[in-house]
Each structure stands twice: as C-alpha cells, then as structure tokens.
PDB file of N, CA and C in Angstrom:
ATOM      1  N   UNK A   1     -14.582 -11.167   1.736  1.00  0.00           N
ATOM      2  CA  UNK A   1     -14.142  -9.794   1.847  1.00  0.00           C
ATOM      3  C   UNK A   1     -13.540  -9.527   3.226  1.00  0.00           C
ATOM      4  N   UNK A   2     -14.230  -9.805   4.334  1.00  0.00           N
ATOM      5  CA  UNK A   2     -13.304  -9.788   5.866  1.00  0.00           C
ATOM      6  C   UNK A   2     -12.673 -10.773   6.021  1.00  0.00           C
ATOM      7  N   UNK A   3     -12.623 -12.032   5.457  1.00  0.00           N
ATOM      8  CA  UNK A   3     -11.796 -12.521   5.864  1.00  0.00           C
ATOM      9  C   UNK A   3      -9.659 -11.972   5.173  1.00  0.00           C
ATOM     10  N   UNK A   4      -9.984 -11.264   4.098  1.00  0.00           N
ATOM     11  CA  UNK A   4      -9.213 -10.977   3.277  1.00  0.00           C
ATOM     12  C   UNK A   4      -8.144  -9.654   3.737  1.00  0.00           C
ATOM     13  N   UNK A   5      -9.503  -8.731   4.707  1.00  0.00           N
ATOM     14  CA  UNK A   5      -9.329  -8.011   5.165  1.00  0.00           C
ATOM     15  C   UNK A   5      -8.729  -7.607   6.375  1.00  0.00           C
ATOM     16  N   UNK A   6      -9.114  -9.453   6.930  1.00  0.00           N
ATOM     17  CA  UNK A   6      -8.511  -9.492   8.440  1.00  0.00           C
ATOM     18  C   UNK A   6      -7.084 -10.206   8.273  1.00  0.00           C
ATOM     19  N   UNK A   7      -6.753 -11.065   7.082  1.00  0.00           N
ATOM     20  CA  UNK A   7      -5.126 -11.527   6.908  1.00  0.00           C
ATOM     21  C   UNK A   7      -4.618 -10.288   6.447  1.00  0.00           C
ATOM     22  N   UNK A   8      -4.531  -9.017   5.968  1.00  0.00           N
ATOM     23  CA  UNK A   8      -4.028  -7.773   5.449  1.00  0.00           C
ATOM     24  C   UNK A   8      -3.942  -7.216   6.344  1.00  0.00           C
ATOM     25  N   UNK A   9      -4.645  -6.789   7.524  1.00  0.00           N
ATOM     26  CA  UNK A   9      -4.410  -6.439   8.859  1.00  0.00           C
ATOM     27  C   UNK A   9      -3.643  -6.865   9.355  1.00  0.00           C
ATOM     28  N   UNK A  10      -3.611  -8.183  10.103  1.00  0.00           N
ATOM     29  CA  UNK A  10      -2.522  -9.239  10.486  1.00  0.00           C
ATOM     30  C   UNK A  10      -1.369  -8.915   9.880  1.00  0.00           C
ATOM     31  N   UNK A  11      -0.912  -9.360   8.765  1.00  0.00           N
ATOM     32  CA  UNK A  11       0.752  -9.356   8.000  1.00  0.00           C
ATOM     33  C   UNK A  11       0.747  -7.683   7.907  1.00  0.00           C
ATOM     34  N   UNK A  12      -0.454  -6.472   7.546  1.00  0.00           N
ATOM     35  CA  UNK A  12       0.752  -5.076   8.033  1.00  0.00           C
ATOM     36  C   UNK A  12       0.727  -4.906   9.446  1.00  0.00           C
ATOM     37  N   UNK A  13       0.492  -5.341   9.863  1.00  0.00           N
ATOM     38  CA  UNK A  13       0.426  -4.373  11.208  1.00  0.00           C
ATOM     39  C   UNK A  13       1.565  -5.423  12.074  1.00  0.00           C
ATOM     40  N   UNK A  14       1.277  -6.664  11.898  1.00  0.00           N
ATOM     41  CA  UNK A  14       2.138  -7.975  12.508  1.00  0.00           C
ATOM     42  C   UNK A  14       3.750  -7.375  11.705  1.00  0.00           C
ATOM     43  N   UNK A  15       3.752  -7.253  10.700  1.00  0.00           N
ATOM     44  CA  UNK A  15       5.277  -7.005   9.564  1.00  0.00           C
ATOM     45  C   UNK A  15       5.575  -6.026  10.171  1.00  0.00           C
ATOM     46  N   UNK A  16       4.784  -4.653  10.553  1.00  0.00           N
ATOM     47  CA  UNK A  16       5.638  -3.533  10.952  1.00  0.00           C
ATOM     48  C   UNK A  16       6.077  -3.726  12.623  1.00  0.00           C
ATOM     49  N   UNK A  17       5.446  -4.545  13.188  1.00  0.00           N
ATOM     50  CA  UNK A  17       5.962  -4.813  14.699  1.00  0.00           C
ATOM     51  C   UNK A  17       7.387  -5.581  14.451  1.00  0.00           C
ATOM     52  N   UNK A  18       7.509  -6.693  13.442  1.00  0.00           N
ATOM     53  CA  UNK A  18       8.332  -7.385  13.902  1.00  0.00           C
ATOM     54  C   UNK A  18       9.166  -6.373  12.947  1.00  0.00           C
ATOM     55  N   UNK A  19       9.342  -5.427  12.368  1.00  0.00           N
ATOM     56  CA  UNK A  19      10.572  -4.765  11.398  1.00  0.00           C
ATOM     57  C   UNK A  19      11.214  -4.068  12.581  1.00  0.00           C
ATOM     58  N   UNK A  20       9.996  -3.232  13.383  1.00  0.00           N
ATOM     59  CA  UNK A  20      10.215  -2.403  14.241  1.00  0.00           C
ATOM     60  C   UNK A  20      11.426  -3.338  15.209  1.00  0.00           C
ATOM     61  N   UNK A  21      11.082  -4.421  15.800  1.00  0.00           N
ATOM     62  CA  UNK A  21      11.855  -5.071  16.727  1.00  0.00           C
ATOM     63  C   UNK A  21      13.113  -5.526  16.251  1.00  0.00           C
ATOM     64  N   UNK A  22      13.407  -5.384  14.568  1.00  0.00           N
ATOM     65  CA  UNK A  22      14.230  -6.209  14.198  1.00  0.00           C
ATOM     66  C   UNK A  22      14.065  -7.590  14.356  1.00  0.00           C
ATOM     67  N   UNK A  23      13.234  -8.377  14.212  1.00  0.00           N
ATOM     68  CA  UNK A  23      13.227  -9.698  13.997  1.00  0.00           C
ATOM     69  C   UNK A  23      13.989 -10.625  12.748  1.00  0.00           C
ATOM     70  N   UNK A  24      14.499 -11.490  13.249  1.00  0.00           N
ATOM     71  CA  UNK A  24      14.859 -12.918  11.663  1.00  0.00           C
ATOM     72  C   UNK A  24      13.958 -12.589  11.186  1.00  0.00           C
ATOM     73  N   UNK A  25      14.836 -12.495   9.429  1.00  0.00           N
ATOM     74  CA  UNK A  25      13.787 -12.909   8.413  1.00  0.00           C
ATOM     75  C   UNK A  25      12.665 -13.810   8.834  1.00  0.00           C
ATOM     76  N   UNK A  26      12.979 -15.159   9.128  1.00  0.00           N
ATOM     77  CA  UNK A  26      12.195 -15.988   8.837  1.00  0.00           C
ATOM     78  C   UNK A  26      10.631 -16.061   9.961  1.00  0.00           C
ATOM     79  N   UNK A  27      10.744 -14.307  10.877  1.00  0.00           N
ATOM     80  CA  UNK A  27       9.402 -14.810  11.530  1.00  0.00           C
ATOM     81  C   UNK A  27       8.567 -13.854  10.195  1.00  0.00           C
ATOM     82  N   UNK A  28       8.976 -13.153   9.696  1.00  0.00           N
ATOM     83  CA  UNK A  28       8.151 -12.674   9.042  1.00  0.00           C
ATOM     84  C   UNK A  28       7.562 -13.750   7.660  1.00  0.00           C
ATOM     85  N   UNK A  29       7.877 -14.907   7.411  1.00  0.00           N
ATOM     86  CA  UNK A  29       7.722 -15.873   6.877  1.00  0.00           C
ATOM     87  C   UNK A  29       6.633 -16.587   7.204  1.00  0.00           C
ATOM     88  N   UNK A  30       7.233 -16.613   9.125  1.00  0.00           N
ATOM     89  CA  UNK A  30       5.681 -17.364   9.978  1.00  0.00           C
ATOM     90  C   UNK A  30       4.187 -16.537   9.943  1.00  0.00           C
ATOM     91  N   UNK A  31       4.869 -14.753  10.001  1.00  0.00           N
ATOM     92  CA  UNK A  31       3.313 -14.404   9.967  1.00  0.00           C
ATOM     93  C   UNK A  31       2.395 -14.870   8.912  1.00  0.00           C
ATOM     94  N   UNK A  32       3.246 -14.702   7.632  1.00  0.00           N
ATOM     95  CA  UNK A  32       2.217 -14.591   6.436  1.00  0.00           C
ATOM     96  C   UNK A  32       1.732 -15.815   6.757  1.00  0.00           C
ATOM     97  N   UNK A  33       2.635 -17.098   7.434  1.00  0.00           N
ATOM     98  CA  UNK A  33       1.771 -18.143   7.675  1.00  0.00           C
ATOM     99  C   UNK A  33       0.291 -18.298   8.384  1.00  0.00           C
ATOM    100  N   UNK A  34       0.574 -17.528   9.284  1.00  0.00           N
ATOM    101  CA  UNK A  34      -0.334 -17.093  10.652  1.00  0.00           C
ATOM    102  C   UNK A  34      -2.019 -16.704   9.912  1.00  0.00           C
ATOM    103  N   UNK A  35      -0.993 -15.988   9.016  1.00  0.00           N
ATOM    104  CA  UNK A  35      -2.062 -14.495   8.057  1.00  0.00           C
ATOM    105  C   UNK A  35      -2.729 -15.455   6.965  1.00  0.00           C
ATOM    106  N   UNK A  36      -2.299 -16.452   6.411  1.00  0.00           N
ATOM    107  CA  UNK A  36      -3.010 -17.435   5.812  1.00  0.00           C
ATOM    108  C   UNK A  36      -3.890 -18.028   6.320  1.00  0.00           C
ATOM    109  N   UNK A  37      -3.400 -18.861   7.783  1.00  0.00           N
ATOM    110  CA  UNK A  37      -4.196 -19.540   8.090  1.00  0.00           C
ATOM    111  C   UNK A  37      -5.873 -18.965   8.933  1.00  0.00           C
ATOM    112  N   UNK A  38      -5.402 -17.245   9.137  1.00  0.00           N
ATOM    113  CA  UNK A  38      -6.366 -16.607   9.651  1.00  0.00           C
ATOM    114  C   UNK A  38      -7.405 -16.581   8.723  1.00  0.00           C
ATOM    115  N   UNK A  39      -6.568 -16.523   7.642  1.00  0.00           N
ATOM    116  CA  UNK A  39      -8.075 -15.836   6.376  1.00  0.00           C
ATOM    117  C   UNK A  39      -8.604 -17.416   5.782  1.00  0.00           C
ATOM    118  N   UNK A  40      -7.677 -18.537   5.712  1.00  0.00           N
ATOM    119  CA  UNK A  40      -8.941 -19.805   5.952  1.00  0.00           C
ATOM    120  C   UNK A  40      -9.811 -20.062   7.087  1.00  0.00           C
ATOM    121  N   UNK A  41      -9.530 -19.669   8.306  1.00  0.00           N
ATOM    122  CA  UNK A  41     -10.030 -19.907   9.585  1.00  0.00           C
ATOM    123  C   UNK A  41     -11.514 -19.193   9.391  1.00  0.00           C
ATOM    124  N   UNK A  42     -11.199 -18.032   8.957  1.00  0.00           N
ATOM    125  CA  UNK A  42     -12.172 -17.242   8.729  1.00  0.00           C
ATOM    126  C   UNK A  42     -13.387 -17.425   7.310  1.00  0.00           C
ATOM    127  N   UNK A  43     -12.737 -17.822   6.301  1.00  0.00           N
ATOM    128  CA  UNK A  43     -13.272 -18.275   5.220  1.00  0.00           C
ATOM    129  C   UNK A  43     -14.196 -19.366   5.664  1.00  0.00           C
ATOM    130  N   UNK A  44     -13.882 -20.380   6.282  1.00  0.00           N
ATOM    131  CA  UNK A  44     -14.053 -21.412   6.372  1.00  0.00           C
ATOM    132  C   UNK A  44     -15.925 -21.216   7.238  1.00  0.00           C
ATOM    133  N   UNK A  45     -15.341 -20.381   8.741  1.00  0.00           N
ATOM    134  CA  UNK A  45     -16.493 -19.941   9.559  1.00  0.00           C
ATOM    135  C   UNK A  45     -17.656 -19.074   8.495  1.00  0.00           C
ATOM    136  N   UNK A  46     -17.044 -17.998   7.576  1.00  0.00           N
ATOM    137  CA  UNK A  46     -18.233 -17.384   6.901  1.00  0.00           C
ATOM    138  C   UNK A  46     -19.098 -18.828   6.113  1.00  0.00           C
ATOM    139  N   UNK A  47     -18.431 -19.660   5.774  1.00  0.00           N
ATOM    140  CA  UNK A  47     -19.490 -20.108   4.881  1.00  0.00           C
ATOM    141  C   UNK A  47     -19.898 -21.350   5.745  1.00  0.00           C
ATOM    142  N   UNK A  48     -19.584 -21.502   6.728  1.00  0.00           N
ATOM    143  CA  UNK A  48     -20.106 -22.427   7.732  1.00  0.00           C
ATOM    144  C   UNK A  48     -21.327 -21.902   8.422  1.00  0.00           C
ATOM    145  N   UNK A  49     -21.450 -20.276   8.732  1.00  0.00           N
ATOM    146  CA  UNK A  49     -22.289 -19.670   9.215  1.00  0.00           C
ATOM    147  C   UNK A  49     -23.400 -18.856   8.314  1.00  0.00           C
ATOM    148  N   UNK A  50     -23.136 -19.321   7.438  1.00  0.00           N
ATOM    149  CA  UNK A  50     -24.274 -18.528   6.277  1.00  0.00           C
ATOM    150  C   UNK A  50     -24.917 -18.810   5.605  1.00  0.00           C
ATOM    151  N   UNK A  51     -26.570 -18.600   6.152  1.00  0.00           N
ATOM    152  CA  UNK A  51     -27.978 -18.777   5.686  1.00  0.00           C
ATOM    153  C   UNK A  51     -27.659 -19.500   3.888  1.00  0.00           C
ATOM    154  N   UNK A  52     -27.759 -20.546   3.315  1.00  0.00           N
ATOM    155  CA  UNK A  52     -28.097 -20.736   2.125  1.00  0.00           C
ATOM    156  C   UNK A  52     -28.684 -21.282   1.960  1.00  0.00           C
ATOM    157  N   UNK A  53     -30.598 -20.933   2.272  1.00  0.00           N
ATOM    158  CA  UNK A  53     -31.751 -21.222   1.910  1.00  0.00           C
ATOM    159  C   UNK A  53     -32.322 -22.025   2.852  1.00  0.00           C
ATOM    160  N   UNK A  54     -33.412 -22.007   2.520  1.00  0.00           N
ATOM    161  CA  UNK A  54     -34.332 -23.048   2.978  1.00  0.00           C
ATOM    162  C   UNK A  54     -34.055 -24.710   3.641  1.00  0.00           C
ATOM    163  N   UNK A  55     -34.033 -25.264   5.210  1.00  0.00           N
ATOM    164  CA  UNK A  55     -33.944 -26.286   5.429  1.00  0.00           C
ATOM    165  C   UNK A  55     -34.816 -27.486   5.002  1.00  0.00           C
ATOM    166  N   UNK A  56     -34.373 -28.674   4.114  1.00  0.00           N
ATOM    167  CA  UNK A  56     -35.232 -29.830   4.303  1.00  0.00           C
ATOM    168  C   UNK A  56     -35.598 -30.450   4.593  1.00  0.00           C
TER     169      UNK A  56
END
C-alpha cells in the first residue's frame, strides 16, 4: 500500500515539475522509470522488514 503510494507521489508530482519546465518527452519516460523502481525498492524493504512469525 505505501509503497504504491510513494511511486504515485513520485510520477504526479515528478510529471507536473517536468510539464511545468517543459521537459523532452522522454524524461517523463525516465520518471515512471524512477517511480517503478521506487515502489520495488520499497516493496522489496517492506517484506524484508516484516515480522513473519516466530524464529527457529
């Protein structure tokens, strides 16, 4: 759910900076890249960091 929340943040808020500046198409291409790799970065840490049960 945050991680989902934090690539949707990223690509609007990143998309309306670079519209604002007029940027090439193609950086807005790189964010969603950016914005992908944030929400695996993040995916990756939630379930790296989260209690599932009992150690053996």
């Amino acid at each position: 759910m945050l991680a989902g929340t934090l690539r949707l943040a990223l690509v609007a808020l990143g998309g309306w900076a670079l519209a604002l500046a007029q940027t090439p198409p193609w950086t807005i291409f790189a964010l969603v890249a950016v914005g992908m790799a944030a929400y695996g970065l993040a995916t990756l840490l939630a379930v790296h960091y989260t209690s599932w049960g009992a150690e053996r």
